[in-house]
Each structure stands twice: as C-alpha cells, then as structure tokens.
PDB file of N, CA and C in Angstrom:
ATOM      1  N   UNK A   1       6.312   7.914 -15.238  1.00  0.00           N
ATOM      2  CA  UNK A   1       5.945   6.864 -14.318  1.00  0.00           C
ATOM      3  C   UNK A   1       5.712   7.393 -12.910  1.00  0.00           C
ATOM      4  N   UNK A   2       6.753   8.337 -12.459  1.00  0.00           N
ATOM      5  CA  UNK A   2       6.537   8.911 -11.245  1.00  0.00           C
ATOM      6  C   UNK A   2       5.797   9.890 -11.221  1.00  0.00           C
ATOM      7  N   UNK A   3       4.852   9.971 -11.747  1.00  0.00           N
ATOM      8  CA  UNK A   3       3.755  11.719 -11.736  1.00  0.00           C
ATOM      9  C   UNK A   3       3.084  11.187 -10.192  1.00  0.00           C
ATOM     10  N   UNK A   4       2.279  12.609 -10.388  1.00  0.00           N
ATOM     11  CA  UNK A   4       1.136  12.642  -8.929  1.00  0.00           C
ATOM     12  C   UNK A   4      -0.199  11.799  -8.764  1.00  0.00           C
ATOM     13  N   UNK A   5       0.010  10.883  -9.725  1.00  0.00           N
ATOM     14  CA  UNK A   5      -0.984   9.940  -9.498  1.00  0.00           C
ATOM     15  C   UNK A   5      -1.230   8.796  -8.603  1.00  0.00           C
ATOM     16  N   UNK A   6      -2.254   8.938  -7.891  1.00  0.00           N
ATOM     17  CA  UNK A   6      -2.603   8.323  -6.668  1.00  0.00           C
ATOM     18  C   UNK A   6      -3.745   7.234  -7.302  1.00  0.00           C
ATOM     19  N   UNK A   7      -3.282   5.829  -6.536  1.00  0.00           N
ATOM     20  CA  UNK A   7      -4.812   4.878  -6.462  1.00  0.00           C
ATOM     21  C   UNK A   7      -5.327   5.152  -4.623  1.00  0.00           C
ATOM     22  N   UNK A   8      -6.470   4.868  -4.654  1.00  0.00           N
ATOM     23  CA  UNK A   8      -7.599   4.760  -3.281  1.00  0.00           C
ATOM     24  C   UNK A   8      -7.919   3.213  -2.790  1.00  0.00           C
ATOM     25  N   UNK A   9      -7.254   2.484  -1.346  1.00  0.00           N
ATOM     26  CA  UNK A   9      -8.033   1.741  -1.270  1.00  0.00           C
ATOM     27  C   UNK A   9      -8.966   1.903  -0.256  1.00  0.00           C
ATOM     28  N   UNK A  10     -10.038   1.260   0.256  1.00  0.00           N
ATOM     29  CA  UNK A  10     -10.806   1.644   1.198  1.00  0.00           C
ATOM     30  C   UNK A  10     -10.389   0.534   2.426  1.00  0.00           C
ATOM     31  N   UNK A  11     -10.182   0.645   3.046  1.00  0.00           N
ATOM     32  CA  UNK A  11      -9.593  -0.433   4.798  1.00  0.00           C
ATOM     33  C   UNK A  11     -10.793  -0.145   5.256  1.00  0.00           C
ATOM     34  N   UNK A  12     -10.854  -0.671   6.186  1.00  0.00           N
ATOM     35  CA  UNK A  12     -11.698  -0.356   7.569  1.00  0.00           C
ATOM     36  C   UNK A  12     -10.618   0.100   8.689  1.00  0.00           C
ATOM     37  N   UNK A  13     -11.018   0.525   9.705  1.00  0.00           N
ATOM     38  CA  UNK A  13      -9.376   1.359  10.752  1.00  0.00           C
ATOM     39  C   UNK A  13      -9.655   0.457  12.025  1.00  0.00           C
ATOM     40  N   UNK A  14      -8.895   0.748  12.786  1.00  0.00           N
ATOM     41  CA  UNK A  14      -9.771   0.060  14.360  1.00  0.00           C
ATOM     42  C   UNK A  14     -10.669   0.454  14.747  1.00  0.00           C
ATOM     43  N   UNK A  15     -11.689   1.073  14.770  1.00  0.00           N
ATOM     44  CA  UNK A  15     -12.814   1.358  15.300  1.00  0.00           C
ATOM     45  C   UNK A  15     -14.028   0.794  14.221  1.00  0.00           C
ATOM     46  N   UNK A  16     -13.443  -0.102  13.352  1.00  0.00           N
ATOM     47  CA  UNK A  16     -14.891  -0.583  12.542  1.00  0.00           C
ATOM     48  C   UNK A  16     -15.093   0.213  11.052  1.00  0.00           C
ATOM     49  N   UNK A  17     -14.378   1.750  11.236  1.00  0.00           N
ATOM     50  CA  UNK A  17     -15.319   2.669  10.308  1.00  0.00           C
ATOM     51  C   UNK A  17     -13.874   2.924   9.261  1.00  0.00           C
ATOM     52  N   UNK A  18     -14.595   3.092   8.112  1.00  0.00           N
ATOM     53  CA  UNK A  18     -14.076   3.285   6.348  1.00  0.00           C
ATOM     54  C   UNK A  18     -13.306   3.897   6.378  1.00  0.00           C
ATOM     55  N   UNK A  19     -12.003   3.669   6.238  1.00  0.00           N
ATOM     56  CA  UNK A  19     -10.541   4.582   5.857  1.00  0.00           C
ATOM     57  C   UNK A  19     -10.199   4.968   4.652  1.00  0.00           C
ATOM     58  N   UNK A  20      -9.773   4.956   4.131  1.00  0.00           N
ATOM     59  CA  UNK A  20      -9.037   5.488   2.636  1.00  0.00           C
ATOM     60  C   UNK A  20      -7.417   5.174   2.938  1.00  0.00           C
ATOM     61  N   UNK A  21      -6.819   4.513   2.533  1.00  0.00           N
ATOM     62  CA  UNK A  21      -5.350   4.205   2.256  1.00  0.00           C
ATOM     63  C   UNK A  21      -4.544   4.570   0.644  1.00  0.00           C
ATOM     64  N   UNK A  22      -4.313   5.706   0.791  1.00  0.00           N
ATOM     65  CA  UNK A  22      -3.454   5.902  -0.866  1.00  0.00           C
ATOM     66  C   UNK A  22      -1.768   6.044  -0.968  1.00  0.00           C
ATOM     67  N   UNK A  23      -2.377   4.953  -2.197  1.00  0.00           N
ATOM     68  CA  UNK A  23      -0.879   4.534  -2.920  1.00  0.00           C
ATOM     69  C   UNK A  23      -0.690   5.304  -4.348  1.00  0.00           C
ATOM     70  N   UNK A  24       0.927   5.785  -4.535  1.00  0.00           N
ATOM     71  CA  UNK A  24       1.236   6.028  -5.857  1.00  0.00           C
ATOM     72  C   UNK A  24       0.582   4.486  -6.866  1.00  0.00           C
ATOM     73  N   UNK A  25       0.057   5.603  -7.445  1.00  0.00           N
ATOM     74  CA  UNK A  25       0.140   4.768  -8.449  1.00  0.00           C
ATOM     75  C   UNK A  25       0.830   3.476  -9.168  1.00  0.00           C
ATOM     76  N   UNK A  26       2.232   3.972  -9.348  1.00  0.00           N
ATOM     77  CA  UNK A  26       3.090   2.804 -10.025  1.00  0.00           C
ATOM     78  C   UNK A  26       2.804   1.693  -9.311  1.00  0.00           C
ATOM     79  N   UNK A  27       2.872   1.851  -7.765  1.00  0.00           N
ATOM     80  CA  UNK A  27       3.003   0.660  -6.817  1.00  0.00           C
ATOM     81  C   UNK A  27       1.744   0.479  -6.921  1.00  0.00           C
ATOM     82  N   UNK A  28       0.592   0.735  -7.358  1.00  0.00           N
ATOM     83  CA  UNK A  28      -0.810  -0.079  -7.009  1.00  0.00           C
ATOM     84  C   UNK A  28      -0.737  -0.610  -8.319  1.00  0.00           C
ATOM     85  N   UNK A  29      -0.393  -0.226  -9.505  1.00  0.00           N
ATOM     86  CA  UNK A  29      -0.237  -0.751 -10.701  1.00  0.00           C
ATOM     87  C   UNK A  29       0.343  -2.081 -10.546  1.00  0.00           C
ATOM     88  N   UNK A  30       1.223  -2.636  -9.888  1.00  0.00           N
ATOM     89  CA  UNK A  30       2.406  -3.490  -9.961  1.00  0.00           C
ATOM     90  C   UNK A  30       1.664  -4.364  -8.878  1.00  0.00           C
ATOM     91  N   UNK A  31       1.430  -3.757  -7.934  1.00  0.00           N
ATOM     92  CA  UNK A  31       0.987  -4.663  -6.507  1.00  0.00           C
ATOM     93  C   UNK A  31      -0.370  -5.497  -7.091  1.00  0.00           C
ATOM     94  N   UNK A  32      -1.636  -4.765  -8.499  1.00  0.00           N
ATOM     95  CA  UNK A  32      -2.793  -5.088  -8.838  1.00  0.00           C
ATOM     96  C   UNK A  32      -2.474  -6.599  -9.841  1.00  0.00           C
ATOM     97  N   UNK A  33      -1.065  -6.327 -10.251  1.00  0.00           N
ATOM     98  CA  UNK A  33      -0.317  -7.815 -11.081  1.00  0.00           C
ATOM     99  C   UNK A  33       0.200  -8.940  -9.973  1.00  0.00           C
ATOM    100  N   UNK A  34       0.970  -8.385  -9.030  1.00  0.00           N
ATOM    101  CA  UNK A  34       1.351  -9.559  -8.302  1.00  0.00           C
ATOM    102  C   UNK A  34       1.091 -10.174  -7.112  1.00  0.00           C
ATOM    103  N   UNK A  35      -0.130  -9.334  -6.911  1.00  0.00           N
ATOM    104  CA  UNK A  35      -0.787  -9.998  -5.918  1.00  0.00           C
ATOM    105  C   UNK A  35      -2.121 -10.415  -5.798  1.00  0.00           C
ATOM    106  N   UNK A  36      -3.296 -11.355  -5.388  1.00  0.00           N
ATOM    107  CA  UNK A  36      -4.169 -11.669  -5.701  1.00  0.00           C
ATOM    108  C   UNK A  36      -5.740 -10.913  -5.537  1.00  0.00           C
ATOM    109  N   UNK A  37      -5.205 -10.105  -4.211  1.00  0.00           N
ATOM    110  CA  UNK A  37      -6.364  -9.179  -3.681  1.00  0.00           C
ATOM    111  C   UNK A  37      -5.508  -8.109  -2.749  1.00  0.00           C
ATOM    112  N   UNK A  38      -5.418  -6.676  -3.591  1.00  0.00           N
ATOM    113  CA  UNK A  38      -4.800  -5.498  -2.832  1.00  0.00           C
ATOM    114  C   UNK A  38      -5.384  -5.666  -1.877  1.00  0.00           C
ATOM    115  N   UNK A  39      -6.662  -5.443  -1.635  1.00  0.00           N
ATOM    116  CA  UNK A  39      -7.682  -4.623  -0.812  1.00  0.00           C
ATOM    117  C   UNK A  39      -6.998  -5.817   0.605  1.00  0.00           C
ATOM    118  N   UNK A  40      -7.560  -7.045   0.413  1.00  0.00           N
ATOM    119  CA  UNK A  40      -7.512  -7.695   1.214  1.00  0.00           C
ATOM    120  C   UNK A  40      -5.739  -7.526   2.113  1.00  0.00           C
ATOM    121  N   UNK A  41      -4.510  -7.672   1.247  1.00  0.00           N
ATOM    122  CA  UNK A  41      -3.504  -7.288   1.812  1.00  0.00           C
ATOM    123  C   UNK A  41      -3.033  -6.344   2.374  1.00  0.00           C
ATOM    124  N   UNK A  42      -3.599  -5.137   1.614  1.00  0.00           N
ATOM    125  CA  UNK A  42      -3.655  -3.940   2.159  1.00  0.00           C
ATOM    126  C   UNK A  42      -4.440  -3.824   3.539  1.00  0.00           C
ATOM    127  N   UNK A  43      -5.358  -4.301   3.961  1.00  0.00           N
ATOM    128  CA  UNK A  43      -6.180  -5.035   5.281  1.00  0.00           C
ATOM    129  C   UNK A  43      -5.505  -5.570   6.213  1.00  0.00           C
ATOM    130  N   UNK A  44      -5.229  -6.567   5.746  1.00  0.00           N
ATOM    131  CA  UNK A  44      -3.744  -7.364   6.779  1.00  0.00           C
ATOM    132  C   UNK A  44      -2.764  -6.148   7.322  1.00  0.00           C
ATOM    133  N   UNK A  45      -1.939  -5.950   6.670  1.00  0.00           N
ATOM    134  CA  UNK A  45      -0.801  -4.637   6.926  1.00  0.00           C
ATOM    135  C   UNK A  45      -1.238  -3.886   7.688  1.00  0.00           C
ATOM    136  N   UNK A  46      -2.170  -3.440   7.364  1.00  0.00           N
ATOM    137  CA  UNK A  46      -2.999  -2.035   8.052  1.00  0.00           C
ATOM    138  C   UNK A  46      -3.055  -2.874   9.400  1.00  0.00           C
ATOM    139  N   UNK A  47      -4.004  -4.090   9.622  1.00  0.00           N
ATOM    140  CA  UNK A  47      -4.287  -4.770  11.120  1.00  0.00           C
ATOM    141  C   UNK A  47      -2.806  -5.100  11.914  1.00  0.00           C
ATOM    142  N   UNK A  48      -1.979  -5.222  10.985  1.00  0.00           N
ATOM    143  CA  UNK A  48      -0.662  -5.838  11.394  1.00  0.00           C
ATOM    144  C   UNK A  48      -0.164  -4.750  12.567  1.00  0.00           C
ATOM    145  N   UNK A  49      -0.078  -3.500  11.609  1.00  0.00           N
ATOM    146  CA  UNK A  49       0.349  -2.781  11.972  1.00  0.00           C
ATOM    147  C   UNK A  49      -0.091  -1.902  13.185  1.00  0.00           C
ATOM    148  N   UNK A  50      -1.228  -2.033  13.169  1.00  0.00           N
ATOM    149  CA  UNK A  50      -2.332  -1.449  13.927  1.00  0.00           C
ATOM    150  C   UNK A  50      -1.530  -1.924  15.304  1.00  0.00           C
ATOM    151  N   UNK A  51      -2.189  -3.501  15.097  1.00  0.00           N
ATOM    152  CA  UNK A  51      -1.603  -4.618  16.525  1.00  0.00           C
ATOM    153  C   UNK A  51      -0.340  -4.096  17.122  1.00  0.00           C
ATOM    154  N   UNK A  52       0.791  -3.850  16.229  1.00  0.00           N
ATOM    155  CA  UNK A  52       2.379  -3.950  15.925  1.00  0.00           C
ATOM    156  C   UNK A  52       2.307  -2.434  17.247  1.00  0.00           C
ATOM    157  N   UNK A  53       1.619  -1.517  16.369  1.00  0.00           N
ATOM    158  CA  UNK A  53       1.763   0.056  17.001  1.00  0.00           C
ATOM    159  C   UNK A  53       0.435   1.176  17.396  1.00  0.00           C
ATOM    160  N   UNK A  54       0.051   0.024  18.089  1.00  0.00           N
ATOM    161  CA  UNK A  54      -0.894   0.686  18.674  1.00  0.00           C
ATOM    162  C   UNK A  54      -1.218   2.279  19.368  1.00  0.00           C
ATOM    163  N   UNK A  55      -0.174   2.520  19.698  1.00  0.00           N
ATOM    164  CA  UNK A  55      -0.086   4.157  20.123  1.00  0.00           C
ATOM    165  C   UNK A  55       0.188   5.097  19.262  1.00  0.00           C
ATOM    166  N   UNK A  56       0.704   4.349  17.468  1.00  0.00           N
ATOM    167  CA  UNK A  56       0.906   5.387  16.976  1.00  0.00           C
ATOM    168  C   UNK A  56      -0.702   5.886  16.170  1.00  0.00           C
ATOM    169  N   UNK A  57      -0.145   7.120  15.352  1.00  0.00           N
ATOM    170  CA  UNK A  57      -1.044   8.244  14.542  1.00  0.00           C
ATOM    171  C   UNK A  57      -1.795   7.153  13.920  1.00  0.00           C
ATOM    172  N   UNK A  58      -3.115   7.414  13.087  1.00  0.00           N
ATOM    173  CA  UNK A  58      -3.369   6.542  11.950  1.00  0.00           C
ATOM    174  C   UNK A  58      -2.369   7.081  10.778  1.00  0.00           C
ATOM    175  N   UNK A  59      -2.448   7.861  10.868  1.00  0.00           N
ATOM    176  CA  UNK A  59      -1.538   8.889   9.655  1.00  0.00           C
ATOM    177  C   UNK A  59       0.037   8.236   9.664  1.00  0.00           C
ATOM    178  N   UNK A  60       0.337   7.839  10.432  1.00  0.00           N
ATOM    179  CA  UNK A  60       1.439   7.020  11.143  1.00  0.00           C
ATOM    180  C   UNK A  60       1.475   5.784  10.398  1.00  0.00           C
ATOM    181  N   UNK A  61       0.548   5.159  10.964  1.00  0.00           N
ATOM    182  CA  UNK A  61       0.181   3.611  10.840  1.00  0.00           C
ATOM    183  C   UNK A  61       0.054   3.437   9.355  1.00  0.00           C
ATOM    184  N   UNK A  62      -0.768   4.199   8.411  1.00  0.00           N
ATOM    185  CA  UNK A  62      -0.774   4.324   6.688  1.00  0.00           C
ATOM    186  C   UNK A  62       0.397   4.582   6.749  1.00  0.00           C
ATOM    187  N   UNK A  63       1.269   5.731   6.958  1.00  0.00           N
ATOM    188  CA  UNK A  63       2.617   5.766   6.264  1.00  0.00           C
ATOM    189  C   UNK A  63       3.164   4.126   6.702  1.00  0.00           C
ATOM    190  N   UNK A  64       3.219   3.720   7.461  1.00  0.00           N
ATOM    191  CA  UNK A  64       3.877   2.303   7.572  1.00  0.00           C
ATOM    192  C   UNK A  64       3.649   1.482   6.640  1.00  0.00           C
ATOM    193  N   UNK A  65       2.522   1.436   6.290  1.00  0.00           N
ATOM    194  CA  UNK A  65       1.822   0.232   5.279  1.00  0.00           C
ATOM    195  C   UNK A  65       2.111   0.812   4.103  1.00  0.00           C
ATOM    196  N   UNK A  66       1.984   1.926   3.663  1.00  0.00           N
ATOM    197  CA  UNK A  66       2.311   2.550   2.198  1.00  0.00           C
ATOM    198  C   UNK A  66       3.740   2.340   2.223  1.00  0.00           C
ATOM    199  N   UNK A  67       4.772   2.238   3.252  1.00  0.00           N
ATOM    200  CA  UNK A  67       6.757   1.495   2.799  1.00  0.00           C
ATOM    201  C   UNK A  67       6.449  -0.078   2.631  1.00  0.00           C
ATOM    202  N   UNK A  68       5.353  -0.151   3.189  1.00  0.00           N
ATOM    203  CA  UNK A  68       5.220  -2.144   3.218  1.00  0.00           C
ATOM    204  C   UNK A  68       5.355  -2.066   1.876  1.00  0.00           C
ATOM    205  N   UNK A  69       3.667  -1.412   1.399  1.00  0.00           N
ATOM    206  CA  UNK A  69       3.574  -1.358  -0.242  1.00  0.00           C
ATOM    207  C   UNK A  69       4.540  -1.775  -1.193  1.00  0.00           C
ATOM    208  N   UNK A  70       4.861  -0.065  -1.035  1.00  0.00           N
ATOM    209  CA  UNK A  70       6.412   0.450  -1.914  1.00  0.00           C
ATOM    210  C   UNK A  70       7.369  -0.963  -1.793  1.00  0.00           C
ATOM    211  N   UNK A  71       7.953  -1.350  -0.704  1.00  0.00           N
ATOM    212  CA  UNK A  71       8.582  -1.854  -0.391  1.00  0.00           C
ATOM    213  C   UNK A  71       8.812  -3.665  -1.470  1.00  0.00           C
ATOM    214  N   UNK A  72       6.748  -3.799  -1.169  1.00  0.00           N
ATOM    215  CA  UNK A  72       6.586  -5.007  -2.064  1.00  0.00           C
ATOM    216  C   UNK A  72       6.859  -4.771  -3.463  1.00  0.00           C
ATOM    217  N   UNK A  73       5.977  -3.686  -3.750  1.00  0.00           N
ATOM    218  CA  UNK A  73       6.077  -3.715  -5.648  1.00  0.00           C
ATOM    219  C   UNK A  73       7.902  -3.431  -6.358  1.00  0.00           C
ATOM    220  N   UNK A  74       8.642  -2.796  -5.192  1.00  0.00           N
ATOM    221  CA  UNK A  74       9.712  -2.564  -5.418  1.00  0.00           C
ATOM    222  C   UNK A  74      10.678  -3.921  -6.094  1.00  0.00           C
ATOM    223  N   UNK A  75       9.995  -5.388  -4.828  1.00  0.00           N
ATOM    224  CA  UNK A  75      10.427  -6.169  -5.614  1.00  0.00           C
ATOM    225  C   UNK A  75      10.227  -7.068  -6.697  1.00  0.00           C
ATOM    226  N   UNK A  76       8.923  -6.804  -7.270  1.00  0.00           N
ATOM    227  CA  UNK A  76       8.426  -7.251  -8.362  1.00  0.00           C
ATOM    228  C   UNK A  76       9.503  -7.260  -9.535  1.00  0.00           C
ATOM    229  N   UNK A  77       9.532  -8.045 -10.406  1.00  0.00           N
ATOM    230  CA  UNK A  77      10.223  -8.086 -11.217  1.00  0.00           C
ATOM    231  C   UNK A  77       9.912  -6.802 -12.702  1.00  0.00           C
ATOM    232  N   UNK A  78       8.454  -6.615 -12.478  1.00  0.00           N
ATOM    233  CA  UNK A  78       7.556  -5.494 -13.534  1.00  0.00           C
ATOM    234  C   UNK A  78       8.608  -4.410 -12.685  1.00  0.00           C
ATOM    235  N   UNK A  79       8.982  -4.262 -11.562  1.00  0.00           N
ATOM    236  CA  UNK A  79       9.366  -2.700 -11.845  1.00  0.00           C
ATOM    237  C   UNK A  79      10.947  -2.682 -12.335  1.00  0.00           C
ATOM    238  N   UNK A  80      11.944  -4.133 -12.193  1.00  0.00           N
ATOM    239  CA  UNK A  80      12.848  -3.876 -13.185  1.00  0.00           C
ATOM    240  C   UNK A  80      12.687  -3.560 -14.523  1.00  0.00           C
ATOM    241  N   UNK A  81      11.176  -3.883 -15.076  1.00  0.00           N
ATOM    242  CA  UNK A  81      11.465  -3.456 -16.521  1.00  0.00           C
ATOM    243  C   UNK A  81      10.926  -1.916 -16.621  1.00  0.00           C
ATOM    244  N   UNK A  82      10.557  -1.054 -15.978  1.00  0.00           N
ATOM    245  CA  UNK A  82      10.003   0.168 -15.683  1.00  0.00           C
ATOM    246  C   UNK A  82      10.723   0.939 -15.647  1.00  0.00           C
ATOM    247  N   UNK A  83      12.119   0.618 -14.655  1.00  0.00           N
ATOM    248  CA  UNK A  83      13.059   1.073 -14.600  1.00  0.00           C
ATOM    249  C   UNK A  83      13.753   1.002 -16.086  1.00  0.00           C
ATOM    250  N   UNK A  84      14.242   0.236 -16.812  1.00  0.00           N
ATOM    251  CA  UNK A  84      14.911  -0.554 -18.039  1.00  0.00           C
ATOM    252  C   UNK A  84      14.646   0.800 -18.890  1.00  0.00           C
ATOM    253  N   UNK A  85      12.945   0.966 -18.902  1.00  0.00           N
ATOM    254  CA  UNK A  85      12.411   2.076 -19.957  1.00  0.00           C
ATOM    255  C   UNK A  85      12.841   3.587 -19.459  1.00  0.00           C
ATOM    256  N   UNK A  86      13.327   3.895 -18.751  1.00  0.00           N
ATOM    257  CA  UNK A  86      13.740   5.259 -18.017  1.00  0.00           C
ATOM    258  C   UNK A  86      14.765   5.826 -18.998  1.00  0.00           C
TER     259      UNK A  86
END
C-alpha cells in the first residue's frame, strides 16, 4: 500500500500558470472515493493556503496541502480497512 507511487494533480499557482501537486497514491486513491472533485479541492487548499502564507516557498505551500491531503484521507473510514489488511 505504501510503495513509491505517486498520483499528479494539475492546480494553477498564484501567478495564473500550471503547477503539478503530487500525492501518494493511497491518499489520492481514498480522497478520489470521498470526495466529489480532487482537482477542485485540491485548488481551494492550495488558494487557502497561498492567502494563509503568502511569503512562504511554493514547495512550502504544496507540502502544506499534501498534510491537508494526508490528513483528510487519513480520516476516511476506507483507510481503517487498509490498515485491517496489513
């Protein structure tokens, strides 16, 4: 479950132009069940955060949103049973 597999989403950044935001896998797996539109949430977070910390890195600002991520799929109920199979 935990290998090196990465999903890609594409954001836009503050300046208008095409980012790339990557998530492990498991958590884009889980986040693609319980939520209605990654891309779009993954959008929000990213702007949230943007607003939130404006002086920091972008590299910064993704790591923030990738613990949001983690953070969400963590509480999905799919990853108690993920865990269960371990």
């Amino acid at each position: 479950m935990f290998e090196d597999e990465k999903t890609n989403y594409s954001i836009v950044d503050e300046e208008g132009s095409r980012s790339t935001l990557t998530l492990d896998k498991w958590a884009a797996d889980i986040l693609q069940v319980e939520l209605q539109d990654v891309h779009e949430w993954l959008q929000q977070k990213f702007d949230l955060v943007t607003a939130k910390f404006p002086n920091e890195t972008r590299r910064k600002r993704g790591d923030y949103v990738r613990a949001l991520a983690y953070r969400e799929a963590e509480k999905s109920p799919h990853m108690a049973d993920i865990l269960k199979n371990l």
